[in-house]
Protein backbone atom coordinates (compact mmCIF):
# COMPACT_ATOMS: atom_id res chain seq x y z
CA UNK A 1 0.00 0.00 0.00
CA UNK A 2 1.12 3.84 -0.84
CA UNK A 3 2.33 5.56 2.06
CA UNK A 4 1.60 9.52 0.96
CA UNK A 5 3.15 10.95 4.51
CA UNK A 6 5.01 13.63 2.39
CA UNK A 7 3.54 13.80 -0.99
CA UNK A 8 0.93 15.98 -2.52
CA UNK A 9 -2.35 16.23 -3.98
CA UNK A 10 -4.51 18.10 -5.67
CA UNK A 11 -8.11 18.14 -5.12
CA UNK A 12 -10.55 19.71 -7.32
CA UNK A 13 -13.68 21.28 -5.57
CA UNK A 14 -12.62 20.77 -2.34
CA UNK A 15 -14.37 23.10 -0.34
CA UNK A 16 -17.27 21.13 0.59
CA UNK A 17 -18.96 17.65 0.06
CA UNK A 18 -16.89 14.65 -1.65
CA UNK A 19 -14.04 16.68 -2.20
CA UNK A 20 -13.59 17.83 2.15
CA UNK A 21 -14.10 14.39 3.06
CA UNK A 22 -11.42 13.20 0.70
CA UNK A 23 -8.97 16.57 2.03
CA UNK A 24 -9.52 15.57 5.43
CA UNK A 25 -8.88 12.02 4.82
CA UNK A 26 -5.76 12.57 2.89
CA UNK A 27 -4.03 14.61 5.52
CA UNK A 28 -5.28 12.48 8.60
CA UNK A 29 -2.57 10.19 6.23
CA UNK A 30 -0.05 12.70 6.34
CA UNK A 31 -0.42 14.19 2.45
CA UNK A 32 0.25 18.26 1.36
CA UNK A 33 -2.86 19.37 -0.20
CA UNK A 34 -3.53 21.69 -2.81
CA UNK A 35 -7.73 23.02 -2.66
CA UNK A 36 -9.25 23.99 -5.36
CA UNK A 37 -12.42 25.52 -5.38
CA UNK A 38 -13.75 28.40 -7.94
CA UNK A 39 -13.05 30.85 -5.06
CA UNK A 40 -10.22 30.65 -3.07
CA UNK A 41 -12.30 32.18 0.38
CA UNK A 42 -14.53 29.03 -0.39
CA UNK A 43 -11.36 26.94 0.91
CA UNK A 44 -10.49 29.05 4.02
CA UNK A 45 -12.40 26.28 6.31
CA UNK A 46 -11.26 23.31 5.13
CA UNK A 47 -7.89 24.34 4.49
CA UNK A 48 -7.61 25.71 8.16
CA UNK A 49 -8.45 21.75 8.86
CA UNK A 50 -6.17 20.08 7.02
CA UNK A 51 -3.33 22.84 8.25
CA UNK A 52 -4.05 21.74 11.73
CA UNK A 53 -3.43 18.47 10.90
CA UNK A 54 0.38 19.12 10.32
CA UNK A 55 0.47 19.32 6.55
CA UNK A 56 1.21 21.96 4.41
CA UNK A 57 -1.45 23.10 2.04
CA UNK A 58 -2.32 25.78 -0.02
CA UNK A 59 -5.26 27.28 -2.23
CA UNK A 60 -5.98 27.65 -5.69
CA UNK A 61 -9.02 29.05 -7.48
CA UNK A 62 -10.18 28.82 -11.30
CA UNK A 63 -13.60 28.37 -12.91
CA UNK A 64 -13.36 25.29 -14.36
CA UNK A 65 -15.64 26.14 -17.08
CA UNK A 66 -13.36 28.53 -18.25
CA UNK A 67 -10.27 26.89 -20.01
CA UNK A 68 -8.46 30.13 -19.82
CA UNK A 69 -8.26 29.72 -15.93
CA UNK A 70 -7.85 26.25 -15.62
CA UNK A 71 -3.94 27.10 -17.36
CA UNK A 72 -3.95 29.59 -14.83
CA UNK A 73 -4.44 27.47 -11.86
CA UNK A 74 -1.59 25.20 -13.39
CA UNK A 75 0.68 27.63 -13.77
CA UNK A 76 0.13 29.18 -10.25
CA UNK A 77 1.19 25.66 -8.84
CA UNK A 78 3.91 25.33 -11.64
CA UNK A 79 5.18 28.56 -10.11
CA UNK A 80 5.35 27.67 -6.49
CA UNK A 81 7.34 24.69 -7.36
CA UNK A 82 4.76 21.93 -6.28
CA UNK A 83 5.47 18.39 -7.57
CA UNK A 84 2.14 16.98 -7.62
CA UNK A 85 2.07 12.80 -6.82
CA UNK A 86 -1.97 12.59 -6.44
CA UNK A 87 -4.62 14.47 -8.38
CA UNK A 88 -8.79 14.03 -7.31
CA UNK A 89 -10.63 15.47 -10.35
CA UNK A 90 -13.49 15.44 -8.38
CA UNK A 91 -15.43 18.62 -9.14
CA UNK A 92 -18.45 18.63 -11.01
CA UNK A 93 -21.60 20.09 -12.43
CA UNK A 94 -24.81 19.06 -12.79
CA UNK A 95 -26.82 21.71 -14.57
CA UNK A 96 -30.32 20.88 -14.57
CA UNK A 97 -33.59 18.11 -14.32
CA UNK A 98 -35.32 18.24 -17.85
CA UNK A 99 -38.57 17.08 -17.13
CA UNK A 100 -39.12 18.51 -21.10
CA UNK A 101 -36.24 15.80 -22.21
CA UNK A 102 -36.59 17.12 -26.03
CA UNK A 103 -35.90 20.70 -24.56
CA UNK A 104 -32.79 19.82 -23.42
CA UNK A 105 -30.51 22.88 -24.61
CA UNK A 106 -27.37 22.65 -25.95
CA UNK A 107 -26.16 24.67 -23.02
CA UNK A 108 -26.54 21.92 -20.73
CA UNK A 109 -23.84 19.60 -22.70
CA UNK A 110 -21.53 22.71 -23.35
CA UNK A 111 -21.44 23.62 -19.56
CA UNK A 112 -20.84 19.96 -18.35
CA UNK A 113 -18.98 18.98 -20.77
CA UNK A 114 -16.67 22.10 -19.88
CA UNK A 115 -16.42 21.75 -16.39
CA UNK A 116 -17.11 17.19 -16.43
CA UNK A 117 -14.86 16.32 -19.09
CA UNK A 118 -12.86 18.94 -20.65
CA UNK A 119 -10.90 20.68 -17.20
CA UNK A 120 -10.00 17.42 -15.73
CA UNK A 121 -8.78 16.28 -19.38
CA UNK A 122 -6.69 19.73 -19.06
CA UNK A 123 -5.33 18.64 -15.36
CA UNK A 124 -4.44 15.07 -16.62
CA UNK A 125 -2.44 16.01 -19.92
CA UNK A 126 -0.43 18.59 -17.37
CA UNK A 127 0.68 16.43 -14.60
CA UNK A 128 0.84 13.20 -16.24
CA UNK A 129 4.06 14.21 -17.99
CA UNK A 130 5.74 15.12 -14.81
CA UNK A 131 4.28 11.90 -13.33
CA UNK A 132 5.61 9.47 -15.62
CA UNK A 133 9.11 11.96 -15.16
CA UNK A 134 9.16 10.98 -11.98
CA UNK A 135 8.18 7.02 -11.99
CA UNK A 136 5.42 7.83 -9.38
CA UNK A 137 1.39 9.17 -9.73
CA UNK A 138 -2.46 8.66 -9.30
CA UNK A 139 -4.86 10.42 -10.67
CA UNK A 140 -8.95 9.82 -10.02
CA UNK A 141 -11.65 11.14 -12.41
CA UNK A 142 -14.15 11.05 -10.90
CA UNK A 143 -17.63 9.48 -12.37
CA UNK A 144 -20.66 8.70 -12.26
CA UNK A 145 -23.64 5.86 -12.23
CA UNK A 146 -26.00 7.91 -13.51
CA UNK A 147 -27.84 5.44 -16.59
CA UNK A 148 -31.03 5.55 -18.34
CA UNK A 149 -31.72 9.50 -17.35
CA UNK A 150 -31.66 11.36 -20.09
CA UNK A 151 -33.49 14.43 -18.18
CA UNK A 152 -30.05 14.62 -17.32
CA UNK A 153 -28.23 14.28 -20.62
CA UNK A 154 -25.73 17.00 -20.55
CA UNK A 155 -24.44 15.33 -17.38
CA UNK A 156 -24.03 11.62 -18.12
CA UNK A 157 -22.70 12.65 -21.42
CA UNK A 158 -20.28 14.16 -19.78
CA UNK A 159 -19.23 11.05 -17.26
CA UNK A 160 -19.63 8.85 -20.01
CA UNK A 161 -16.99 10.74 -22.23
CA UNK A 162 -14.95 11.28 -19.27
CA UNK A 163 -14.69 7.52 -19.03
CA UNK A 164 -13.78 7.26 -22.50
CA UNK A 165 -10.93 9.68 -21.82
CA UNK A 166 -9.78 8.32 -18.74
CA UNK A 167 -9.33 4.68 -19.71
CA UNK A 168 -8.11 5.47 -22.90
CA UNK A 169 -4.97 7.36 -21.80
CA UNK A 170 -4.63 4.99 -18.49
CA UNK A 171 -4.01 2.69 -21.28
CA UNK A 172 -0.42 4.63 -21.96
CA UNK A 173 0.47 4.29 -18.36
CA UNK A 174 -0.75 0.57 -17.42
CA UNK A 175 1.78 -0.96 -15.89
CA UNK A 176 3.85 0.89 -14.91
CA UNK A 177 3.71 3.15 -11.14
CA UNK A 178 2.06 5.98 -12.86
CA UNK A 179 -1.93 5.12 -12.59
CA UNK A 180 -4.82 6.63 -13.78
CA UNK A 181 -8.18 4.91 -12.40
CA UNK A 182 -11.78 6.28 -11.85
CA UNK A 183 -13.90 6.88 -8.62
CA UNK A 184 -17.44 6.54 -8.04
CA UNK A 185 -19.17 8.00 -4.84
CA UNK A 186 -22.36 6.68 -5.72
CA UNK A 187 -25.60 9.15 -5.20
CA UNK A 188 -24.48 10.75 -2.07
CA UNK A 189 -26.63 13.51 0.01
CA UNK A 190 -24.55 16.85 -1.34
CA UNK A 191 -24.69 19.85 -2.81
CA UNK A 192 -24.97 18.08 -6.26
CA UNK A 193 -26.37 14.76 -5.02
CA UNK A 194 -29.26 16.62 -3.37
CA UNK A 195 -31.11 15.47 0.20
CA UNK A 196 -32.86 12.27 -1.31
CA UNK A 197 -29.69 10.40 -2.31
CA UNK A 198 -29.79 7.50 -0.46
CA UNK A 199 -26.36 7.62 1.20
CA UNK A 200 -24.61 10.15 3.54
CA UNK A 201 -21.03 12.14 2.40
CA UNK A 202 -19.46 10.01 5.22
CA UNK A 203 -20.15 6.63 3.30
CA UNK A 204 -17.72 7.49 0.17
CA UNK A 205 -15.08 6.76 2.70
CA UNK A 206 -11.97 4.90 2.13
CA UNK A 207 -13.95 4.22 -1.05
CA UNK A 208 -13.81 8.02 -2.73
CA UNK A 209 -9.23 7.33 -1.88
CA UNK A 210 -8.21 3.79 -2.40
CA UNK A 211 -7.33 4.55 -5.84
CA UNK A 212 -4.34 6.77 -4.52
CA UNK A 213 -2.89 4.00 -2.06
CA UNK A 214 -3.92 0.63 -4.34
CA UNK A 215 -0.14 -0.37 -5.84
CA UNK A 216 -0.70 -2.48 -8.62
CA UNK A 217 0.46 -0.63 -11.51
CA UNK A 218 -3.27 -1.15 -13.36
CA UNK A 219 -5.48 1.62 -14.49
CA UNK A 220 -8.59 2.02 -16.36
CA UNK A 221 -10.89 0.68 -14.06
CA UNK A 222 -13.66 2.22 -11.48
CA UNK A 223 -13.63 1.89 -7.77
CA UNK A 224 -17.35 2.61 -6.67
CA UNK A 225 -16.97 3.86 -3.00
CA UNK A 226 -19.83 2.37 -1.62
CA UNK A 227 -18.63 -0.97 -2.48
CA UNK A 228 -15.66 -0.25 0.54
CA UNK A 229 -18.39 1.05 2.89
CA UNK A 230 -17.35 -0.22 6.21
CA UNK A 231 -13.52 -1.33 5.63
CA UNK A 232 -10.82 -0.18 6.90
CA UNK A 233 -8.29 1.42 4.19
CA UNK A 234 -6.06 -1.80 4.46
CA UNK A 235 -8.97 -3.91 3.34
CA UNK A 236 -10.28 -1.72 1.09
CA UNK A 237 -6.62 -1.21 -1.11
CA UNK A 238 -6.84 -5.02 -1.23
CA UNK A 239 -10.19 -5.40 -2.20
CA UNK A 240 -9.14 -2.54 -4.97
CA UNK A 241 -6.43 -4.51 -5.99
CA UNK A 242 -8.76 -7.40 -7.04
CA UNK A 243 -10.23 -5.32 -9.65
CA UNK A 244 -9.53 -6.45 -13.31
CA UNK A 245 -8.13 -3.63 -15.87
CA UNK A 246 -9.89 -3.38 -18.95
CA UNK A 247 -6.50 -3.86 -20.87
């Protein structure tokens, strides 16, 4: 199992939800954090948490339906010298309910694809480089279930293609210590999951994570975190490592 005491990680809409209960997780474990959110004041509580904790951590803000400041955000943590091991793409968007399903505009599939598909493509082609530099990284898109809904089109569209993406280029790293996997949380009560998901934030827990300690040198697949409800993360990273590769 990876030890992170030491290393970093970014995490992508971490100011609340998924993303805070990974941040907290990953420093109770010893890991420098980098916090996105599209504000940085939207951070200042969660960051003060993790500081406390005895990592370092810092930060960063962009839009991530704005391409222009997603390079932005890069560079900023280019420029402060951070060699990022871990990356969570875990933000995301879901836009809107079409009860009208054939009035679905096209602004729903620009805006998630934007913010679901095309920013965390953005993050992966800029630290996977460095990554595969270095001999060491994860990196966890993170998906969704969501099936037979097309009121919500623009959204699994865009989980679906990030899919694509993800196991397509985990295909160039398979093998090696380098991975690049996908995480599910499963329809959790948040922000984006709304009050009638079935399952508390808490319950993506090790789940949301194993995919940055597994150490198997396979990517391409999806760890659903409610299938790791209840381990520890010792059982859970072996549980993880069971899972087949589509390669």
């Amino acid at each position: 199992m990876v030890d992170v005491k030491g290393r970093w990680a970014l995490i992508t809409g971490a100011s609340r939800g998924v993303g805070a209960q990974t941040a907290r997780f990953m420093a109770e474990k010893g890991c420098n954090l980098i916090l996105h959110s599209r504000e940085a004041a939207h951070t200042d509580k969660i960051l003060a948490e993790v500081l406390a904790l005895g990592v370092e951590g810092y930060a960063v803000s962009a839009d991530l339906a704005d391409p222009a400041q997603v390079t932005a955000m890069l560079e900023t943590i280019e420029k402060k010298g951070t060699a990022v091991d871990i990356v969570f793409n875990n933000a995301g968007v879901q836009i809107a309910y079409r009860n009208g399903v054939y009035d679905t505009p096209v602004e729903d599939f620009t805006g998630s694809f934007l913010i679901n598909t095309i920013a965390p493509a953005m993050i992966c082609y800029h630290f996977l480089p460095k990554m595969i530099e270095r001999g060491f990284g994860r990196i966890l898109n993170t998906t969704s279930g969501i099936r037979l809904d097309p009121q919500q089109a623009g959204y699994s569209a865009s989980k679906a293609a990030l899919d694509k993406f993800t196991i397509d280029l985990g295909s160039k790293v398979h093998g090696t210590d380098v991975m690049l996997n996908l995480n599910d949380p499963g329809w959790c009560r948040t922000d984006l999951g709304g009050p009638q998901a079935p399952n508390a934030v808490e319950s993506v827990l090790p789940g949301i994570v194993v995919g940055a300690f597994v150490n198997d040198q396979k990517s391409g697949r999806n760890f659903g975190a409610q299938d790791f409800c209840g381990m520890t993360l010792e059982e859970a990273v072996r549980k993880a490592e069971t899972f087949e590769s589509p390669y």
